[in-house]
C-alpha atoms as a PDB file:
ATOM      1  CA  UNK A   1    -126.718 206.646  11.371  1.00  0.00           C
ATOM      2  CA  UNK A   2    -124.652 203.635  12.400  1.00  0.00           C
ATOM      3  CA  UNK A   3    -122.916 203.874  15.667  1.00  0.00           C
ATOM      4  CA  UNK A   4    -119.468 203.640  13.968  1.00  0.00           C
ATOM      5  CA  UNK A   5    -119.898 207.528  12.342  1.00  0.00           C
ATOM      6  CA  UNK A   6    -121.857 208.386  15.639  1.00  0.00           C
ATOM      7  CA  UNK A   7    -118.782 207.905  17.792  1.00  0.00           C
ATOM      8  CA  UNK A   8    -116.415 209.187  15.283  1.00  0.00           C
ATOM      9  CA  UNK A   9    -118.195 212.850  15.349  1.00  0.00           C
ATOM     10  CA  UNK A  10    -118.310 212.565  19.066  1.00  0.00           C
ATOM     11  CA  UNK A  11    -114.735 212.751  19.376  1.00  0.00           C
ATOM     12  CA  UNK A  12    -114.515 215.815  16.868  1.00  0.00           C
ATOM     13  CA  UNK A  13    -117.153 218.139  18.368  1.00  0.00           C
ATOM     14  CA  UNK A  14    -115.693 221.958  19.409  1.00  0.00           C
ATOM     15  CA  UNK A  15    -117.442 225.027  20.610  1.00  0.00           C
ATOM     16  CA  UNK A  16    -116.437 228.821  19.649  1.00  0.00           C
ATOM     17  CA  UNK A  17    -118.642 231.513  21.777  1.00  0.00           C
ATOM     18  CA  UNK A  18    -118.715 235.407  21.338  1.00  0.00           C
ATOM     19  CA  UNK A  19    -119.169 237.825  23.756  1.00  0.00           C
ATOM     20  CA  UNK A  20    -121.397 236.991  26.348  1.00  0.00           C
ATOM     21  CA  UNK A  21    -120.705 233.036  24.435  1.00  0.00           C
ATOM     22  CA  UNK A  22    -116.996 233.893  24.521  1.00  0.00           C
ATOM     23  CA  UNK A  23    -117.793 233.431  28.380  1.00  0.00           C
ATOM     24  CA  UNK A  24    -120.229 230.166  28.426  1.00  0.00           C
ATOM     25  CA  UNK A  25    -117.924 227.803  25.570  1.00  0.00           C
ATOM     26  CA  UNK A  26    -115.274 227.873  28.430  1.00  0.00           C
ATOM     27  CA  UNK A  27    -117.191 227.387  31.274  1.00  0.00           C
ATOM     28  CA  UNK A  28    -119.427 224.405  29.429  1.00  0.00           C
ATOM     29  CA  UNK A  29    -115.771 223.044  28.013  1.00  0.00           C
ATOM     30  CA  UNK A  30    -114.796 223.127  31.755  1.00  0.00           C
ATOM     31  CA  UNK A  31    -117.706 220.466  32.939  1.00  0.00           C
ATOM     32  CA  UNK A  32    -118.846 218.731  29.139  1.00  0.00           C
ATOM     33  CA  UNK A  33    -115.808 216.385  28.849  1.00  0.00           C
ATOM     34  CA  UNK A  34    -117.230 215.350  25.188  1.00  0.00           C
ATOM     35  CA  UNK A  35    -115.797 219.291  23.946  1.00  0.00           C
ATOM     36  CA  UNK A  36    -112.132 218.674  22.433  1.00  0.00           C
ATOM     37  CA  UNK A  37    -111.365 222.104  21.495  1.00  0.00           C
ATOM     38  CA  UNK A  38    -113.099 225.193  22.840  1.00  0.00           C
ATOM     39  CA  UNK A  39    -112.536 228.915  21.447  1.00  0.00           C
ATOM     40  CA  UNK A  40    -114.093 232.011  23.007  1.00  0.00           C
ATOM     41  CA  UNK A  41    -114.184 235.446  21.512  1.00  0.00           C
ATOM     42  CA  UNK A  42    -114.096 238.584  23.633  1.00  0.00           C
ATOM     43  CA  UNK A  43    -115.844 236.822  26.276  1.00  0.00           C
ATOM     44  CA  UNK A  44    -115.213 237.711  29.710  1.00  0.00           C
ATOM     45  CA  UNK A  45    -113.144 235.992  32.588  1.00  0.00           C
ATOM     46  CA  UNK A  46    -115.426 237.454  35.148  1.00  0.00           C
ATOM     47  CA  UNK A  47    -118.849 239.162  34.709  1.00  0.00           C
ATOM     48  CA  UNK A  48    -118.661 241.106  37.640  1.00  0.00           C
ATOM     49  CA  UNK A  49    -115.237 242.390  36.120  1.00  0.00           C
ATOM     50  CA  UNK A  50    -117.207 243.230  33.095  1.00  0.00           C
ATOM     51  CA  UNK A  51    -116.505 246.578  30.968  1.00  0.00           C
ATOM     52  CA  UNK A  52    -115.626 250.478  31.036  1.00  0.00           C
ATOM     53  CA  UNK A  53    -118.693 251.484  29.211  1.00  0.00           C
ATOM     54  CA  UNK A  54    -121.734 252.845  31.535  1.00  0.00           C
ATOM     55  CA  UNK A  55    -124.228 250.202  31.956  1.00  0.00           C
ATOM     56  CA  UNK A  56    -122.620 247.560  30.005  1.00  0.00           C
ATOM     57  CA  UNK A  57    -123.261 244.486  33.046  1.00  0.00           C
ATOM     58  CA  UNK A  58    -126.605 245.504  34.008  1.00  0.00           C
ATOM     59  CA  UNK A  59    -127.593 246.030  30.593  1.00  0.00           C
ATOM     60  CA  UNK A  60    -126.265 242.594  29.846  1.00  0.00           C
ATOM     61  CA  UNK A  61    -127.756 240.448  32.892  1.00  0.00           C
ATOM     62  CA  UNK A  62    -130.953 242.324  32.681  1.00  0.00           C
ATOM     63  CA  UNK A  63    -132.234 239.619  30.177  1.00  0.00           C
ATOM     64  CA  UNK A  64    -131.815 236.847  32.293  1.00  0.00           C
ATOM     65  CA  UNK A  65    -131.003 238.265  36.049  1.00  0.00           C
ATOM     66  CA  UNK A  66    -133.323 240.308  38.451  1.00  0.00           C
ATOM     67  CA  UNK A  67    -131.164 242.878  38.916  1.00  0.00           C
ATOM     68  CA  UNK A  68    -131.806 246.743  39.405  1.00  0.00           C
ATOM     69  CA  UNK A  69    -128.446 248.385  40.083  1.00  0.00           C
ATOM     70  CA  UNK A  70    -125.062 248.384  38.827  1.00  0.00           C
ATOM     71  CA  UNK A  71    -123.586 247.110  42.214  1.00  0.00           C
ATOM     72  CA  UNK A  72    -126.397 244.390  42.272  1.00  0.00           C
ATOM     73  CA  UNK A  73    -124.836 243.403  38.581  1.00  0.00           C
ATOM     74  CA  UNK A  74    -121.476 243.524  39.910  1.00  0.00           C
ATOM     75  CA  UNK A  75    -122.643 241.149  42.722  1.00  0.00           C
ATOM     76  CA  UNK A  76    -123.938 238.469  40.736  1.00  0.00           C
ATOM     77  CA  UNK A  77    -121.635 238.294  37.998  1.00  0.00           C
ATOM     78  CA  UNK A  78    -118.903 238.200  40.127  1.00  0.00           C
ATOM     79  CA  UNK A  79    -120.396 234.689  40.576  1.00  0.00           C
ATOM     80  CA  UNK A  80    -120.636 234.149  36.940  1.00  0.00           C
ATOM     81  CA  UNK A  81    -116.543 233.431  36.520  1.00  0.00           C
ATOM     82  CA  UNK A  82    -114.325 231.031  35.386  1.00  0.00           C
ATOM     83  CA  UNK A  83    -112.296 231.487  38.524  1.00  0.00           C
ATOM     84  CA  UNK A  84    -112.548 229.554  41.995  1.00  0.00           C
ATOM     85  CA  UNK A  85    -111.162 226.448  40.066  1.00  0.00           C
ATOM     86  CA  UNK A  86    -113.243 226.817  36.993  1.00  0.00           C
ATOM     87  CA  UNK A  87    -110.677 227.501  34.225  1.00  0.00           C
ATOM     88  CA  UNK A  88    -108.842 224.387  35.661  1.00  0.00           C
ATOM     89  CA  UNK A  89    -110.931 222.137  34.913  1.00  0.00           C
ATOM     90  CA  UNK A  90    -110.890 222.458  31.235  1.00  0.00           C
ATOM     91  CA  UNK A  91    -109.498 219.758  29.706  1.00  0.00           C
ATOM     92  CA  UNK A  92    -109.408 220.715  25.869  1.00  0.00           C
ATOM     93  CA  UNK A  93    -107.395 223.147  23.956  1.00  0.00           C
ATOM     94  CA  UNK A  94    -108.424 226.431  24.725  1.00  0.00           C
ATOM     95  CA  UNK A  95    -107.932 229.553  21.988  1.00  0.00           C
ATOM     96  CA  UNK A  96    -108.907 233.138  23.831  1.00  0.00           C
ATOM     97  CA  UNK A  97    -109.168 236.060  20.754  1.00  0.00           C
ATOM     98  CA  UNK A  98    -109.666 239.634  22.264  1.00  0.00           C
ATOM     99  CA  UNK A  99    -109.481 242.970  20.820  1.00  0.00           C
ATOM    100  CA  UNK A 100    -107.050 245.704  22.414  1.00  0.00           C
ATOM    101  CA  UNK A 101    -109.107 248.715  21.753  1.00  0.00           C
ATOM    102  CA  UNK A 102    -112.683 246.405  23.536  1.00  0.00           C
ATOM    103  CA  UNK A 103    -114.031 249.036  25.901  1.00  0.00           C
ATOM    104  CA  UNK A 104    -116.319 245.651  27.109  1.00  0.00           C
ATOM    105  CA  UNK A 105    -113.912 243.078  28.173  1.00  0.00           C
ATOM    106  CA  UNK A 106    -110.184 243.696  29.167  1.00  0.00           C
ATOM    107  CA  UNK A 107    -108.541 241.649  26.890  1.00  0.00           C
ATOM    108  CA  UNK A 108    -105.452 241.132  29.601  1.00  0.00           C
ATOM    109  CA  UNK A 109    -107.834 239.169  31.384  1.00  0.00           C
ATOM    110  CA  UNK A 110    -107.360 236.259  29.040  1.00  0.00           C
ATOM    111  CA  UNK A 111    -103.486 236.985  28.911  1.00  0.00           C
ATOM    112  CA  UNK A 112    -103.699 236.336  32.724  1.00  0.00           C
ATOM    113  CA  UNK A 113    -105.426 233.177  32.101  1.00  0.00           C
ATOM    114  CA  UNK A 114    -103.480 231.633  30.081  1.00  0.00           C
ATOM    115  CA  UNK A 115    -100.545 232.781  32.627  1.00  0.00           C
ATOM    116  CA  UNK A 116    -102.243 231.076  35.798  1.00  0.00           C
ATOM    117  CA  UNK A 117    -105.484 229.330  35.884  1.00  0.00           C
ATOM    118  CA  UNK A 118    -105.038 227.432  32.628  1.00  0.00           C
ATOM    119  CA  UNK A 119    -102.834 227.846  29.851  1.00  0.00           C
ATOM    120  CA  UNK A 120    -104.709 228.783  26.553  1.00  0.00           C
ATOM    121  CA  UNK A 121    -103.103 230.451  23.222  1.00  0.00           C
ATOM    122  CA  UNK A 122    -103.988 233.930  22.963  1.00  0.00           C
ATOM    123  CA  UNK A 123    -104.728 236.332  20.173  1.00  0.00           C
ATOM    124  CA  UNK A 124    -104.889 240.227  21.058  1.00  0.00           C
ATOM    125  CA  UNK A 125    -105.613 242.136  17.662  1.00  0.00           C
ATOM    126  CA  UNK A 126    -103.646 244.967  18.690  1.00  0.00           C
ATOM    127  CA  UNK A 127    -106.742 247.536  17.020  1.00  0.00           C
ATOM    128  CA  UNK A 128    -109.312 245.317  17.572  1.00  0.00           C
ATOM    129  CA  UNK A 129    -112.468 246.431  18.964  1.00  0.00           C
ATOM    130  CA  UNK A 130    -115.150 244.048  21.091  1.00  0.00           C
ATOM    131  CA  UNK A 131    -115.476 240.697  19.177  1.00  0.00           C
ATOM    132  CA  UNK A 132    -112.603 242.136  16.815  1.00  0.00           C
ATOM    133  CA  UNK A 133    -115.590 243.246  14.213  1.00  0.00           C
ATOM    134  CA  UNK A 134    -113.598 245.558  12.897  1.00  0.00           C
ATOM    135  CA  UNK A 135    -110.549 243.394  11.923  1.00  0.00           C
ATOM    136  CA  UNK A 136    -111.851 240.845  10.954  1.00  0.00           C
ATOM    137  CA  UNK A 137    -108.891 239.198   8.958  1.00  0.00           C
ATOM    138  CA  UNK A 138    -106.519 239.295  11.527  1.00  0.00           C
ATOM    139  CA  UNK A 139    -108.545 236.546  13.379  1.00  0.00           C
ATOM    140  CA  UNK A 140    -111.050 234.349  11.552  1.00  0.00           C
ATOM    141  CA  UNK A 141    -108.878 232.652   9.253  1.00  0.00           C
ATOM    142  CA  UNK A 142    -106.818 231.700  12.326  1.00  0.00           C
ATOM    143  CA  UNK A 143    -109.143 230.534  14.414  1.00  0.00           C
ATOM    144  CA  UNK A 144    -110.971 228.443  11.406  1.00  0.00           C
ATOM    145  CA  UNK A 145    -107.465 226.859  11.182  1.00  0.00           C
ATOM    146  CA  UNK A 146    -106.929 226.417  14.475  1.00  0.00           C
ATOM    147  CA  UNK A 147    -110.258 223.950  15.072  1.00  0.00           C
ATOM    148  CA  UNK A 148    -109.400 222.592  12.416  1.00  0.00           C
ATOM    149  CA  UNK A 149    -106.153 221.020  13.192  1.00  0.00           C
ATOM    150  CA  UNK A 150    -107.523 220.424  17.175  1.00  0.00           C
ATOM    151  CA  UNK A 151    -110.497 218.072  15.765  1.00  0.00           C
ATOM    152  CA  UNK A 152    -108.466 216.234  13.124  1.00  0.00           C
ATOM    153  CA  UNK A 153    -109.931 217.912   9.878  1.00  0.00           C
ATOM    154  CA  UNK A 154    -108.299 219.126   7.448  1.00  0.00           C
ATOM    155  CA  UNK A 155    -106.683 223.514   7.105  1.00  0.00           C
ATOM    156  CA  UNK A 156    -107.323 224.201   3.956  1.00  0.00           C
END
């Protein structure tokens, strides 16, 4: 591949994350320059603000984190955030989607990032459950669109 179509798709490269993703494509967007446009799906602002349902943080660190109670979960996510200057830093568009109905992730967390720490476009799907499975059409289309346009291509 000549360098030519090298740097072209350099300047056209975008992340989308869900979930637990929805949480990492901001955070690498806020340090990886190279993203242009990042989009993260129910992802949390905060894992130690993580979820209503029983479990849900320790259940989801305990894969990659020592931990062995629900306040030792709290304690280390809270230090998995995009606060403390984080969200500031990124650079690139930002598109937050979020269900109203997720029991996992309070979707007026992203609301209230976009508000302070860095402004982002938001999507709530008013019935929308965690990652918005079950409304599907109310999202995709929009956020296909939306990279689209942010890396040049073309919305179809």
């Amino acid at each position: 591949m000549d360098r030519a179509v090298r740097e072209s798709r350099l300047r056209r490269v975008g992340t989308c994350g869900v979930s637990l993703g929805g949480y990492y494509a901001p955070r690498a967007s806020a340090f990886e320059k190279r993203i242009k446009a990042c989009i993260g799906l129910s992802g949390p602002y905060s894992l130690g603000r993580m979820g209503t349902a029983p479990g849900t943080l320790s259940r989801s660190l305990s894969g990659t984190q020592p931990v062995s109670t629900i306040d030792e979960a709290r304690r280390h996510g809270e230090t998995l955030s995009l606060g403390d200057g984080v969200a500031k830093q990124i650079e690139c568009p930002l598109l937050l989607v979020a269900g109203k109905q997720d029991r996992l992730i309070d979707w007026r967390i992203d609301e209230a990032c976009s508000r302070g720490e860095r402004a982002a476009t938001v999507i709530a799907v008013e019935d929308g459950n965690h990652v918005v499975n079950n409304r599907p059409y109310r999202y995709r289309h929009q956020i296909a669109d939306w990279m689209a346009e942010q890396l040049g291509g073309e919305v179809a």
